[in-house]
C-alpha atoms as a PDB file:
ATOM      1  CA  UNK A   1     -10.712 -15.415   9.655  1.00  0.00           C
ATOM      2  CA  UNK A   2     -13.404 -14.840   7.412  1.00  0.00           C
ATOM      3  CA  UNK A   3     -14.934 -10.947   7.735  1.00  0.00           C
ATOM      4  CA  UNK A   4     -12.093  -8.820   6.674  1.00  0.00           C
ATOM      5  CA  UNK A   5     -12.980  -5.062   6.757  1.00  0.00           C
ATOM      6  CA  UNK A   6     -10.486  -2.944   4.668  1.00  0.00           C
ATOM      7  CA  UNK A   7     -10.263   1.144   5.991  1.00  0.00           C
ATOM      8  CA  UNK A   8      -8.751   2.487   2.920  1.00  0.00           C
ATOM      9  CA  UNK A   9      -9.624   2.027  -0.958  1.00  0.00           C
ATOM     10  CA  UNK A  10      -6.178   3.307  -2.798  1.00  0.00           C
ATOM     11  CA  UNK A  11      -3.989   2.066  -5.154  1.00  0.00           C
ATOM     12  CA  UNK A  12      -2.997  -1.262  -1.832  1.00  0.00           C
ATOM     13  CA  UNK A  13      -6.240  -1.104  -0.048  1.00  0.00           C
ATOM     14  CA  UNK A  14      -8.290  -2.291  -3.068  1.00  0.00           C
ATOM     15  CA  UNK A  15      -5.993  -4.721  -4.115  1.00  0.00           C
ATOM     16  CA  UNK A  16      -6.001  -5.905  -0.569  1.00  0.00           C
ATOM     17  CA  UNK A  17      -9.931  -5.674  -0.553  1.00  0.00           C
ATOM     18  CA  UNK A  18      -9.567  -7.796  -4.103  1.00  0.00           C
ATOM     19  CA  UNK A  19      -7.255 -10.652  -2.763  1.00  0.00           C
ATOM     20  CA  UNK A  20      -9.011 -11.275   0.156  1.00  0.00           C
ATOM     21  CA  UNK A  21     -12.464 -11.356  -2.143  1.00  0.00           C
ATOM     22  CA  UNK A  22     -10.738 -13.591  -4.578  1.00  0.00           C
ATOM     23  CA  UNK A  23      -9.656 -15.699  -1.607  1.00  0.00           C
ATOM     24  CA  UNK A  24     -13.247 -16.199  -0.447  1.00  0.00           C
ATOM     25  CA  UNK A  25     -13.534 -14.090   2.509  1.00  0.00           C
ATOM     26  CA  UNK A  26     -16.248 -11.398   3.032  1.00  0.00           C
ATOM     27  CA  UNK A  27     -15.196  -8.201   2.440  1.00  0.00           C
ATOM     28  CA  UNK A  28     -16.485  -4.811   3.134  1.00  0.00           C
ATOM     29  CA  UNK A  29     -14.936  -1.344   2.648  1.00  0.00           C
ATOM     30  CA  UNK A  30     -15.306   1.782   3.797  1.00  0.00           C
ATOM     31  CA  UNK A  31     -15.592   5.281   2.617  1.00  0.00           C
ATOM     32  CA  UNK A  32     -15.657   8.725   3.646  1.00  0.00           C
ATOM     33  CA  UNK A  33     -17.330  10.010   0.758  1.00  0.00           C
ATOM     34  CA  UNK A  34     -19.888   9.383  -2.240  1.00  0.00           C
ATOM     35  CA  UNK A  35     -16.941  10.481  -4.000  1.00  0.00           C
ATOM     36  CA  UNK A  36     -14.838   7.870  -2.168  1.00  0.00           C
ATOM     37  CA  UNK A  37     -17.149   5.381  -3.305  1.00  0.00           C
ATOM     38  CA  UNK A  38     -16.659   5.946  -6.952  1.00  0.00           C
ATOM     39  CA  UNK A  39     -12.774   5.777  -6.526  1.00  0.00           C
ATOM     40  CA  UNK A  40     -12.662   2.838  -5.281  1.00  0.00           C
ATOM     41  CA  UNK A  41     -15.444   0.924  -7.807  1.00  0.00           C
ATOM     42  CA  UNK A  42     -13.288   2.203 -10.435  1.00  0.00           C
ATOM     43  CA  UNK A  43     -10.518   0.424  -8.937  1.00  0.00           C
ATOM     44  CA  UNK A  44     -11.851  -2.226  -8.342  1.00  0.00           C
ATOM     45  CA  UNK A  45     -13.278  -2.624 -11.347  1.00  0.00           C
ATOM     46  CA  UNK A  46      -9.752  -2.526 -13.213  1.00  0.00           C
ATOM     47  CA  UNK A  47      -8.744  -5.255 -11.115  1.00  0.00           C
ATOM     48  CA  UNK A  48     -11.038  -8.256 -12.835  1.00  0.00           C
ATOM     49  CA  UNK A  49      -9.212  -8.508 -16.082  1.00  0.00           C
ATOM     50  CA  UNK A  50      -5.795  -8.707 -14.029  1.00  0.00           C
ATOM     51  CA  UNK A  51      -6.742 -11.124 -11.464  1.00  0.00           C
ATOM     52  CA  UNK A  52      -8.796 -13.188 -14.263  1.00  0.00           C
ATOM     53  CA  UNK A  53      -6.196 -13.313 -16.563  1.00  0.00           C
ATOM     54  CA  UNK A  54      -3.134 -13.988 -13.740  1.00  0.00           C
ATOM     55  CA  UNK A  55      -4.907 -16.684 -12.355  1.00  0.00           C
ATOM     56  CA  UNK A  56      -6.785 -18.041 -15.529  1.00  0.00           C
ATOM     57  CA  UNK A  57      -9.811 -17.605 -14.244  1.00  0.00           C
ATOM     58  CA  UNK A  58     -12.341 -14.768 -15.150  1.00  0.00           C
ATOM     59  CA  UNK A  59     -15.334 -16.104 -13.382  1.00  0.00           C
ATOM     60  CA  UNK A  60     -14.177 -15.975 -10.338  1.00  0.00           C
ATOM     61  CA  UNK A  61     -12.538 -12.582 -10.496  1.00  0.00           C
ATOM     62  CA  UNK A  62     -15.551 -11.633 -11.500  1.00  0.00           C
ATOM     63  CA  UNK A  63     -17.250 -12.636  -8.356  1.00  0.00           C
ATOM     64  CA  UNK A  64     -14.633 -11.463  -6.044  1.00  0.00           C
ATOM     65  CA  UNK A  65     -15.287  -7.931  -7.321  1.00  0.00           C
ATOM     66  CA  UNK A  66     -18.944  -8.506  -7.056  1.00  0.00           C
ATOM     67  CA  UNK A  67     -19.176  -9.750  -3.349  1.00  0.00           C
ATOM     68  CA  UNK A  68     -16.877  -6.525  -2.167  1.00  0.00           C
ATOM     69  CA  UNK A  69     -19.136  -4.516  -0.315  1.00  0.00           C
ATOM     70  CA  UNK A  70     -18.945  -0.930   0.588  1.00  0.00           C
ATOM     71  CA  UNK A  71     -20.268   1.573   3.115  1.00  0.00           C
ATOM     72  CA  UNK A  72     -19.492   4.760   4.207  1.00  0.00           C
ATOM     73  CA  UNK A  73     -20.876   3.583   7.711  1.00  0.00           C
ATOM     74  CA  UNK A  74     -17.922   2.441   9.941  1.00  0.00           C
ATOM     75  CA  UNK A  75     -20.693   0.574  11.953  1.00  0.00           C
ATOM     76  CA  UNK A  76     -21.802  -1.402   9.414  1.00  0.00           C
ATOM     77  CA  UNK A  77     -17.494  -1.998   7.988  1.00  0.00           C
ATOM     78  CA  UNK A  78     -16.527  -3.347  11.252  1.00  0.00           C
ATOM     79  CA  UNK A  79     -19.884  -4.980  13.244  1.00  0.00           C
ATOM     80  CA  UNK A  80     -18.863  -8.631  12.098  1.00  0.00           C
ATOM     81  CA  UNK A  81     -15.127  -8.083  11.551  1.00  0.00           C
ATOM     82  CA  UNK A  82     -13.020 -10.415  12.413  1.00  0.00           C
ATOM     83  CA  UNK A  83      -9.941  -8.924  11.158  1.00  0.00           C
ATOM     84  CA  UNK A  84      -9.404  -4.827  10.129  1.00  0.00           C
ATOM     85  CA  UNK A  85      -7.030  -3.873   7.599  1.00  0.00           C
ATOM     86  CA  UNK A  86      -5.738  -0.024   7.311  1.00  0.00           C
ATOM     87  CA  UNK A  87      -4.682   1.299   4.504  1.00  0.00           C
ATOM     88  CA  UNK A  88      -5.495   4.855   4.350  1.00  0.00           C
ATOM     89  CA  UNK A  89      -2.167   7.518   3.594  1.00  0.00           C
ATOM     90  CA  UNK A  90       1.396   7.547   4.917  1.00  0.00           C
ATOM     91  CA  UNK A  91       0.402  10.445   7.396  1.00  0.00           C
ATOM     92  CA  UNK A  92       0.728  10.182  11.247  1.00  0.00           C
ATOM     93  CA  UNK A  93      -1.616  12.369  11.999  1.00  0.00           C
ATOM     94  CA  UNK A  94      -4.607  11.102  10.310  1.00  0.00           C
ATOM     95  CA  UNK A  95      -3.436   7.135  11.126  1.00  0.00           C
ATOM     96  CA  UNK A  96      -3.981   8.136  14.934  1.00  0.00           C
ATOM     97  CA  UNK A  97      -7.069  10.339  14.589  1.00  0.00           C
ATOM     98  CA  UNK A  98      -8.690   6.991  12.557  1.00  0.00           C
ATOM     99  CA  UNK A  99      -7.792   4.678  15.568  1.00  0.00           C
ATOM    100  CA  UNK A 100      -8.662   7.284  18.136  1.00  0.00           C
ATOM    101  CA  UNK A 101     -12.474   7.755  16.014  1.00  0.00           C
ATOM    102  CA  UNK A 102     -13.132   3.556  15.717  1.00  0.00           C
ATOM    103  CA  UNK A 103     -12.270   2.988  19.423  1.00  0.00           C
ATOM    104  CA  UNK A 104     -15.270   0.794  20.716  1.00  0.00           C
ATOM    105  CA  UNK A 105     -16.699   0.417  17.300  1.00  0.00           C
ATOM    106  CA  UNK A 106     -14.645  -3.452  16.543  1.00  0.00           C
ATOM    107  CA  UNK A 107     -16.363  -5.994  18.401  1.00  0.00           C
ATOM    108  CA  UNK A 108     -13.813  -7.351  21.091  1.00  0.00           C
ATOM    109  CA  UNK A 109     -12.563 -10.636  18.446  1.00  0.00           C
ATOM    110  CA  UNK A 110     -11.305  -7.872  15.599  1.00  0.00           C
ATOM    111  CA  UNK A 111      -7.510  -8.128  15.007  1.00  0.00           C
ATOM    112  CA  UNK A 112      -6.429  -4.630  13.773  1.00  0.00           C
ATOM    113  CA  UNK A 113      -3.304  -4.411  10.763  1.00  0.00           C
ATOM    114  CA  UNK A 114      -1.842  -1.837   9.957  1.00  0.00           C
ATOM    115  CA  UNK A 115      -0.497  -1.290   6.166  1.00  0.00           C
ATOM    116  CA  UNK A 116       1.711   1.489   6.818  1.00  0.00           C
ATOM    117  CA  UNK A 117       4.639   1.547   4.495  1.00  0.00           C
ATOM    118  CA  UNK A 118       7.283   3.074   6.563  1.00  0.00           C
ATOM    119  CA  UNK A 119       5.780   3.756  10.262  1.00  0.00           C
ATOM    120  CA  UNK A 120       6.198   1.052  13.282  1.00  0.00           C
ATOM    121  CA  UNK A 121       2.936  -0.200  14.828  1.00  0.00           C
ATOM    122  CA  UNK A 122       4.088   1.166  18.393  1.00  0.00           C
ATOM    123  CA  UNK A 123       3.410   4.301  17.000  1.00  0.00           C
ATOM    124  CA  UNK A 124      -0.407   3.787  16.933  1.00  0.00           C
ATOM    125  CA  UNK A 125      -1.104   1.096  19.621  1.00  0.00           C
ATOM    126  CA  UNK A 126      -2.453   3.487  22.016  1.00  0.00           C
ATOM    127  CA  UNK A 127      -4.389   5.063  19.895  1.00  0.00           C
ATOM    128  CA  UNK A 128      -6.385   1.809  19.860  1.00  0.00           C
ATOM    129  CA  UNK A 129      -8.218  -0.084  22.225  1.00  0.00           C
ATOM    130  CA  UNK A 130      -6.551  -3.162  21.636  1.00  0.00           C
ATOM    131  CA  UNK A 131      -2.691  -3.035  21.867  1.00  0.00           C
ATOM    132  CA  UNK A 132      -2.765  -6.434  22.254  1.00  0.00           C
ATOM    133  CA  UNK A 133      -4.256  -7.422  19.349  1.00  0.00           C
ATOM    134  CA  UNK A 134      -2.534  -4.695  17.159  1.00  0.00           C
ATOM    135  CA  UNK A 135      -0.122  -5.547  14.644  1.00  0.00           C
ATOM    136  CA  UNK A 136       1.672  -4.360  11.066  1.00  0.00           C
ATOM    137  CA  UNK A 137       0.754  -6.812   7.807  1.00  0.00           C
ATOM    138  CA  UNK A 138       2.163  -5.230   4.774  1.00  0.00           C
ATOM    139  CA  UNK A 139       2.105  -5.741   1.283  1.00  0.00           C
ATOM    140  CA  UNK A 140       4.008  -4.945  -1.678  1.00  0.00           C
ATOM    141  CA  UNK A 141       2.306  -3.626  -4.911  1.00  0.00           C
ATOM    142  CA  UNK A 142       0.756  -5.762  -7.450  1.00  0.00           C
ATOM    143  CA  UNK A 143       0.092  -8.094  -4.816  1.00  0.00           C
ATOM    144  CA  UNK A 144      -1.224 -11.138  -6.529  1.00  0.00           C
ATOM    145  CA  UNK A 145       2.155 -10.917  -8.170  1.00  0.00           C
ATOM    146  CA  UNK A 146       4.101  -9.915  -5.483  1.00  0.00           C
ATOM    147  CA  UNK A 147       2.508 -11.971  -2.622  1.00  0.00           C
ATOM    148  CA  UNK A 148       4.693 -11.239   0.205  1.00  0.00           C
ATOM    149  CA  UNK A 149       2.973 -10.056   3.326  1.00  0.00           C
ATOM    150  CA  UNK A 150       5.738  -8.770   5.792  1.00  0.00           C
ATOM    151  CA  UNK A 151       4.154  -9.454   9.921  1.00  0.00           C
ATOM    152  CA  UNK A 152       5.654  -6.985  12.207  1.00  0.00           C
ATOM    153  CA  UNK A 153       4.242  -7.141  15.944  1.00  0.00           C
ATOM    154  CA  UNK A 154       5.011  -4.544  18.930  1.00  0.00           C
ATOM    155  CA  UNK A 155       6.143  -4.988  22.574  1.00  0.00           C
ATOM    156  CA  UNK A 156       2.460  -4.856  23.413  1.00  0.00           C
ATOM    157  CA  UNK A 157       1.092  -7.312  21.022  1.00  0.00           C
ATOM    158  CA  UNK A 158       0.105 -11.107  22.560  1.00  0.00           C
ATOM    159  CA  UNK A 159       2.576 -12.965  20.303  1.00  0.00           C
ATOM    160  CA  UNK A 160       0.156 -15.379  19.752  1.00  0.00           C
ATOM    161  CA  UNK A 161      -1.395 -12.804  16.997  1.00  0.00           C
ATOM    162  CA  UNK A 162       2.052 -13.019  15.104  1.00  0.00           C
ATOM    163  CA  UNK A 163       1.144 -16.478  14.180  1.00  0.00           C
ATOM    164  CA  UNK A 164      -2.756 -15.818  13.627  1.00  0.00           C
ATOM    165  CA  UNK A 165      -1.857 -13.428  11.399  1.00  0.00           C
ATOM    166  CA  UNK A 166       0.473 -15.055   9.268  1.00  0.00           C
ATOM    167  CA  UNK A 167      -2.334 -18.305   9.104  1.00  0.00           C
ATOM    168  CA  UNK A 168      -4.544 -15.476   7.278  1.00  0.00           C
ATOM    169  CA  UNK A 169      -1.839 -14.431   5.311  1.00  0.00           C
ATOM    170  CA  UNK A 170      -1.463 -17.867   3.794  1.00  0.00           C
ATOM    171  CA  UNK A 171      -4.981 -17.555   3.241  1.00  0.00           C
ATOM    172  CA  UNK A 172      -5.206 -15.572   1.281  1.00  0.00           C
ATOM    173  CA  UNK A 173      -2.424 -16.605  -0.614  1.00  0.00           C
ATOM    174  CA  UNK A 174      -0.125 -14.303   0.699  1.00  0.00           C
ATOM    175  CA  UNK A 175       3.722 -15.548   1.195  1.00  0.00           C
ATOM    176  CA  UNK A 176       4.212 -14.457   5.361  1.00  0.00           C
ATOM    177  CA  UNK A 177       7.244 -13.192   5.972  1.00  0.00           C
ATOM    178  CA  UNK A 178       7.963 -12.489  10.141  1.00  0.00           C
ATOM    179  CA  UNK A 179       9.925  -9.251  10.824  1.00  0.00           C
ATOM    180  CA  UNK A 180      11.282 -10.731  14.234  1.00  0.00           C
ATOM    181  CA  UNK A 181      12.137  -6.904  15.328  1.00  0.00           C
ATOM    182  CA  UNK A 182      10.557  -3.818  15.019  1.00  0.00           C
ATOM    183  CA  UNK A 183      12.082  -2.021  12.177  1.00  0.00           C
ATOM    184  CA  UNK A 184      10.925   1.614  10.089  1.00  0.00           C
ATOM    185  CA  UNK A 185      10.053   0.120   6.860  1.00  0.00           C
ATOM    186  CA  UNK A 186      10.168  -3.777   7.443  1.00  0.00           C
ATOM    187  CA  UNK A 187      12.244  -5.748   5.121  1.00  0.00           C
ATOM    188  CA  UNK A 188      10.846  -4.689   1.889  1.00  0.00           C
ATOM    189  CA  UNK A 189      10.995  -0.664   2.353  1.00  0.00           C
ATOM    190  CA  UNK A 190      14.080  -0.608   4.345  1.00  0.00           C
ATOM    191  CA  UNK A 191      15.720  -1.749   1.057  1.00  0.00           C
ATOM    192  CA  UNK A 192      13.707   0.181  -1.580  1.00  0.00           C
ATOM    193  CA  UNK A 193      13.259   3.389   0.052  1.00  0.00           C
ATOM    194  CA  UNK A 194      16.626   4.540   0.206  1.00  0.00           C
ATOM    195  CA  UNK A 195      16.633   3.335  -3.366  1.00  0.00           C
ATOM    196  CA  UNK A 196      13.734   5.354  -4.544  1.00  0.00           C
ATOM    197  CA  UNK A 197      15.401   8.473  -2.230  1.00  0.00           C
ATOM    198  CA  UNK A 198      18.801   8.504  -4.117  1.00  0.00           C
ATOM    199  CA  UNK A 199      17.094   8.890  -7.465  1.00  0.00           C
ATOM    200  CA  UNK A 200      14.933  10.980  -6.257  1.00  0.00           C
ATOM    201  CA  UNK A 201      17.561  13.321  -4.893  1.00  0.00           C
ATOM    202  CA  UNK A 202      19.762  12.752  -8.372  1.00  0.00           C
ATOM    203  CA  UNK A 203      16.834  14.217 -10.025  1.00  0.00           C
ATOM    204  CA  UNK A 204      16.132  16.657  -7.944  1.00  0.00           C
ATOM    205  CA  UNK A 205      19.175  18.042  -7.685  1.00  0.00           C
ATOM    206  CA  UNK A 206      19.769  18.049 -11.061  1.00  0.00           C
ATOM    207  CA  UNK A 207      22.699  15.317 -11.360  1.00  0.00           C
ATOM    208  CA  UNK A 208      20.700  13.327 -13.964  1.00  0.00           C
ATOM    209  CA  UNK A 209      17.210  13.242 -15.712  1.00  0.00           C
ATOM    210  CA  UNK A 210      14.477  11.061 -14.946  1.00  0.00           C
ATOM    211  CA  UNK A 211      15.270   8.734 -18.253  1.00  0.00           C
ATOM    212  CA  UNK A 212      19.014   8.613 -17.281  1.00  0.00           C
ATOM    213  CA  UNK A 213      18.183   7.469 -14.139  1.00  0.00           C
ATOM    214  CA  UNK A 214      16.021   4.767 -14.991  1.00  0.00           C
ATOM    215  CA  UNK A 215      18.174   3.746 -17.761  1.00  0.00           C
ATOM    216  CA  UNK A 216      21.244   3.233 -15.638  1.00  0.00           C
ATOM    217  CA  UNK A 217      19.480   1.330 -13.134  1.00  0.00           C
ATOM    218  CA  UNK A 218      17.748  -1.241 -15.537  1.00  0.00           C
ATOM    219  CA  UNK A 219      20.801  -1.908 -17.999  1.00  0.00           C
ATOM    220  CA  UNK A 220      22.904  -2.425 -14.827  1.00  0.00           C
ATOM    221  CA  UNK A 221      21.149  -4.227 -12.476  1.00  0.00           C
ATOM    222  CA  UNK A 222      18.802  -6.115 -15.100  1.00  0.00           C
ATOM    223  CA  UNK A 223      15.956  -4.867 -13.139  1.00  0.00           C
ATOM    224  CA  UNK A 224      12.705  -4.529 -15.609  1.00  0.00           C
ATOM    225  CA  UNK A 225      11.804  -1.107 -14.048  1.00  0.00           C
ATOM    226  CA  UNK A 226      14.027   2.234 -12.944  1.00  0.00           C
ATOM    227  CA  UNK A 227      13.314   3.733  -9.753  1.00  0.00           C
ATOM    228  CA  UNK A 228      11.346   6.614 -11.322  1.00  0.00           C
ATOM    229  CA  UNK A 229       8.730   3.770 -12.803  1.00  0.00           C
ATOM    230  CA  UNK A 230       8.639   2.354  -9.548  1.00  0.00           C
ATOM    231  CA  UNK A 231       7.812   5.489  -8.245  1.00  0.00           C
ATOM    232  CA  UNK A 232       4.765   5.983 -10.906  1.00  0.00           C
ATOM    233  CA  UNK A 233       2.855   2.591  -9.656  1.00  0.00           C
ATOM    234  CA  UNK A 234       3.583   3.322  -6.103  1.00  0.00           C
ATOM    235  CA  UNK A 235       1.860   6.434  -6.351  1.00  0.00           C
ATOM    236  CA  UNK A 236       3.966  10.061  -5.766  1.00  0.00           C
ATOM    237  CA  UNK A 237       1.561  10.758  -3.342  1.00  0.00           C
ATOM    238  CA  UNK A 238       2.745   7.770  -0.696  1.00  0.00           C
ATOM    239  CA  UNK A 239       6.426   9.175  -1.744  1.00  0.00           C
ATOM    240  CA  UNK A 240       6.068  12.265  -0.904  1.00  0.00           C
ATOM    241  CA  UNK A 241       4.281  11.462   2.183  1.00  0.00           C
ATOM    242  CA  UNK A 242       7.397   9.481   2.931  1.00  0.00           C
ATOM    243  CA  UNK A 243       9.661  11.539   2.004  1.00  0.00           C
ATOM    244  CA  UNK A 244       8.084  14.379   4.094  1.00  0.00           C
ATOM    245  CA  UNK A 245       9.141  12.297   6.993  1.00  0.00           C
ATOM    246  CA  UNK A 246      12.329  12.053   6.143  1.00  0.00           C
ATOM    247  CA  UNK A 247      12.924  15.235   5.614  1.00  0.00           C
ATOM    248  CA  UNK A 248      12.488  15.825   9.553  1.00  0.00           C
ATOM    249  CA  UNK A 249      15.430  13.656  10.076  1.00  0.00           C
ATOM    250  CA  UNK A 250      17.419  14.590   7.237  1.00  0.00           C
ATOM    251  CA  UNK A 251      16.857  18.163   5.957  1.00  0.00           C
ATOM    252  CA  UNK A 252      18.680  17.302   2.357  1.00  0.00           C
ATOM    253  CA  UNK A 253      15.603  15.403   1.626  1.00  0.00           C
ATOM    254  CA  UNK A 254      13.605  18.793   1.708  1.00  0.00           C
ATOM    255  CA  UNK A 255      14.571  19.100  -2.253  1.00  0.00           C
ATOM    256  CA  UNK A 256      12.709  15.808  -2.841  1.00  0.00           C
ATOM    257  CA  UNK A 257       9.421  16.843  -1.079  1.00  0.00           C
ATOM    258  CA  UNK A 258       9.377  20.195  -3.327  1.00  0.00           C
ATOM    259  CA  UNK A 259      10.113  18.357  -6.318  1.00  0.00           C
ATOM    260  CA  UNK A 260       6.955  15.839  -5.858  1.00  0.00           C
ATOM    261  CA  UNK A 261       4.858  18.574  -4.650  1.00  0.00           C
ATOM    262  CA  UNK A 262       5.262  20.113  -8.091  1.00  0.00           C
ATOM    263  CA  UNK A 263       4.224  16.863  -9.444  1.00  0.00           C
ATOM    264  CA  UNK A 264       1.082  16.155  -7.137  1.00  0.00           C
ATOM    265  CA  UNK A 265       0.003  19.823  -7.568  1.00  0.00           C
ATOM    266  CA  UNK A 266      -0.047  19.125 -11.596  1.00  0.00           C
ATOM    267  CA  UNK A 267      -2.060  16.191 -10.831  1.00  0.00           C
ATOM    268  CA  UNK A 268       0.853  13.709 -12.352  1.00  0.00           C
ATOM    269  CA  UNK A 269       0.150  11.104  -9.440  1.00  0.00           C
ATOM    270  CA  UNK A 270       1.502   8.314 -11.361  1.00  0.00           C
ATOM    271  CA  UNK A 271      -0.176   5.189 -13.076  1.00  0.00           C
ATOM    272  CA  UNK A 272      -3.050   5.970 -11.291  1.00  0.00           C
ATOM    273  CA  UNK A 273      -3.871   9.482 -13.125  1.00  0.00           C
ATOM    274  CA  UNK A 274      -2.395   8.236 -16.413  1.00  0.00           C
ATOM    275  CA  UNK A 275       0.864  10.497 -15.726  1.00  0.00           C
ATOM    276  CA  UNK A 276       3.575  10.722 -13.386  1.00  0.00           C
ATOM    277  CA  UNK A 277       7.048  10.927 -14.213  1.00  0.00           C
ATOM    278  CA  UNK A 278       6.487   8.935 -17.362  1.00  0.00           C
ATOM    279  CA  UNK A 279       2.590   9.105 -19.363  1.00  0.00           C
ATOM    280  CA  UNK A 280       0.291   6.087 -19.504  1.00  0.00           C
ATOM    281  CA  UNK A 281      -0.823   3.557 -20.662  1.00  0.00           C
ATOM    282  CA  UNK A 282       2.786   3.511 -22.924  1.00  0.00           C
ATOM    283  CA  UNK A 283       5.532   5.162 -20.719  1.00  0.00           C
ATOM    284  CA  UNK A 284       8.772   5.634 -22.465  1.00  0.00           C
ATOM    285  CA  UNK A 285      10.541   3.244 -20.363  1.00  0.00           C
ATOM    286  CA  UNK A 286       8.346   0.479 -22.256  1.00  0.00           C
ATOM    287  CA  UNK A 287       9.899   1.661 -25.684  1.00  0.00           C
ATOM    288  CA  UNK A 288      12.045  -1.156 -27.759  1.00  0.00           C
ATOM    289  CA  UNK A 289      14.870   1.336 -27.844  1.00  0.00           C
ATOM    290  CA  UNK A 290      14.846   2.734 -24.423  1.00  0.00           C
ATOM    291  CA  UNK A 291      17.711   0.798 -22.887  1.00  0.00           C
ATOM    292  CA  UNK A 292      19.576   1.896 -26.395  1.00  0.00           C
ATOM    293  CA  UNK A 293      20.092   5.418 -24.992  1.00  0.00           C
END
């Protein structure tokens, strides 16, 4: 698969856009706004030094980010596409309306993935015109780091597309890994969210601070972040959108969507926005003493 068309341009969807550049497939974006547009060159552009520098080689990092095309024409992202990559926010609502809005758009060979962090792929196939060829790929943060790429399939999906899919995640250098059932958060987020949602709900109801948290994680575990910094480069608007969720199954969690409201409202979105729970570009939890107490 060589035309990969990315719906999305966050914090995942342009590192997605990136790898599969990198990776030498055509790549084209799309965007809702002028604004949009903007966002995303700016990420992108922040990308070049990291993927030159991880993979020792600047030049072509450099032409990665210059063959990424975008458009704010979903004609023009998905006319040649031969695979379709969502990655637009954790919110049901708008995944469905985008699927309902780019029916009969895909020519008939486009394989649609969805990114979604915690929601199952049955919960959008018939929102699409191809249920069949409609599948979850999902990847972790810092992805040319983290190169996992989890492949989740429905009861509707051909399972020949399970294997297609994890070919092109091998292509671009992704590590497949085959969720064999469907499962609310794959592998990867059906271990970390209820992670994240305990220190979350320590902080927010007051048991410890957002340091103490972090500290007691990382000195006992070894781990080289705390939940809380996790939290920062995953972006506290995909947490809260999670946690919103949750929150309709388990009403305790209602403290945590309040608390990162508060947060998003200040415009602390994390990394992204240079603040979070910790500032940037030198959070606390970088500091030689910080595991000193």
């Amino acid at each position: 698969m060589k035309n990969v068309s990315i719906i999305g341009g966050g914090v995942l969807g342009s590192q997605i856009a990136f790898q599969c550049a990198f990776f030498d497939c055509n790549v084209i974006m799309y965007a809702r706004s002028e604004a949009s547009v903007t966002r995303m060159q700016e990420k992108l552009a922040k990308l070049v030094p990291i993927y030159g520098a991880y993979f020792n080689n600047p030049e072509k990092a450099q032409t990665a980010h210059d063959a990424i095309q975008i458009s704010m024409d979903l004609n023009t992202v998905l006319n040649d596409s031969d695979v379709m990559i969502e990655s637009i926010a954790e919110n049901l609502e708008a995944k469905q309306a985008l699927y309902s809005s780019i029916q009969g758009i895909a020519p008939e060979k486009t394989i649609f993935l969805t990114n979604s962090s915690t929601m199952m792929p049955s919960t959008f196939r018939d929102f699409t015109d191809r249920p069949d060829r409609f599948l979850a790929l999902h990847f972790a943060n810092s992805i040319w780091q983290n190169n996992i790429a989890e492949v989740m399939s429905h009861d509707s999906t051909d399972p020949k597309y399970n294997q297609i899919v994890m070919d092109f995640a091998k292509q671009i250098n992704m590590v497949p890994i085959l969720v064999k059932k469907e499962q609310p958060g794959y592998i990867l987020n059906s271990l970390l969210v209820p992670l994240l949602q305990s220190a979350e709900l320590l902080y927010a109801n007051g048991v410890g601070d957002v340091e103490t948290i972090d500290r007691t994680w990382m000195i006992a575990t070894g781990a080289p972040l705390g939940p809380f910094a996790m939290l920062d480069v995953i972006g506290l608007t995909t947490a809260y959108n999670i946690s919103l969720q949750a929150a309709q199954v388990n009403p305790k969690l209602k403290v945590v969507s309040d608390m990162l409201k508060e947060y998003i409202d200040a415009g602390k979105l994390g990394v992204a926005t240079g603040e979070g729970f910790y500032q940037y570009p030198d959070p606390r939890y970088k500091a030689s003493d910080f595991l000193k107490g």
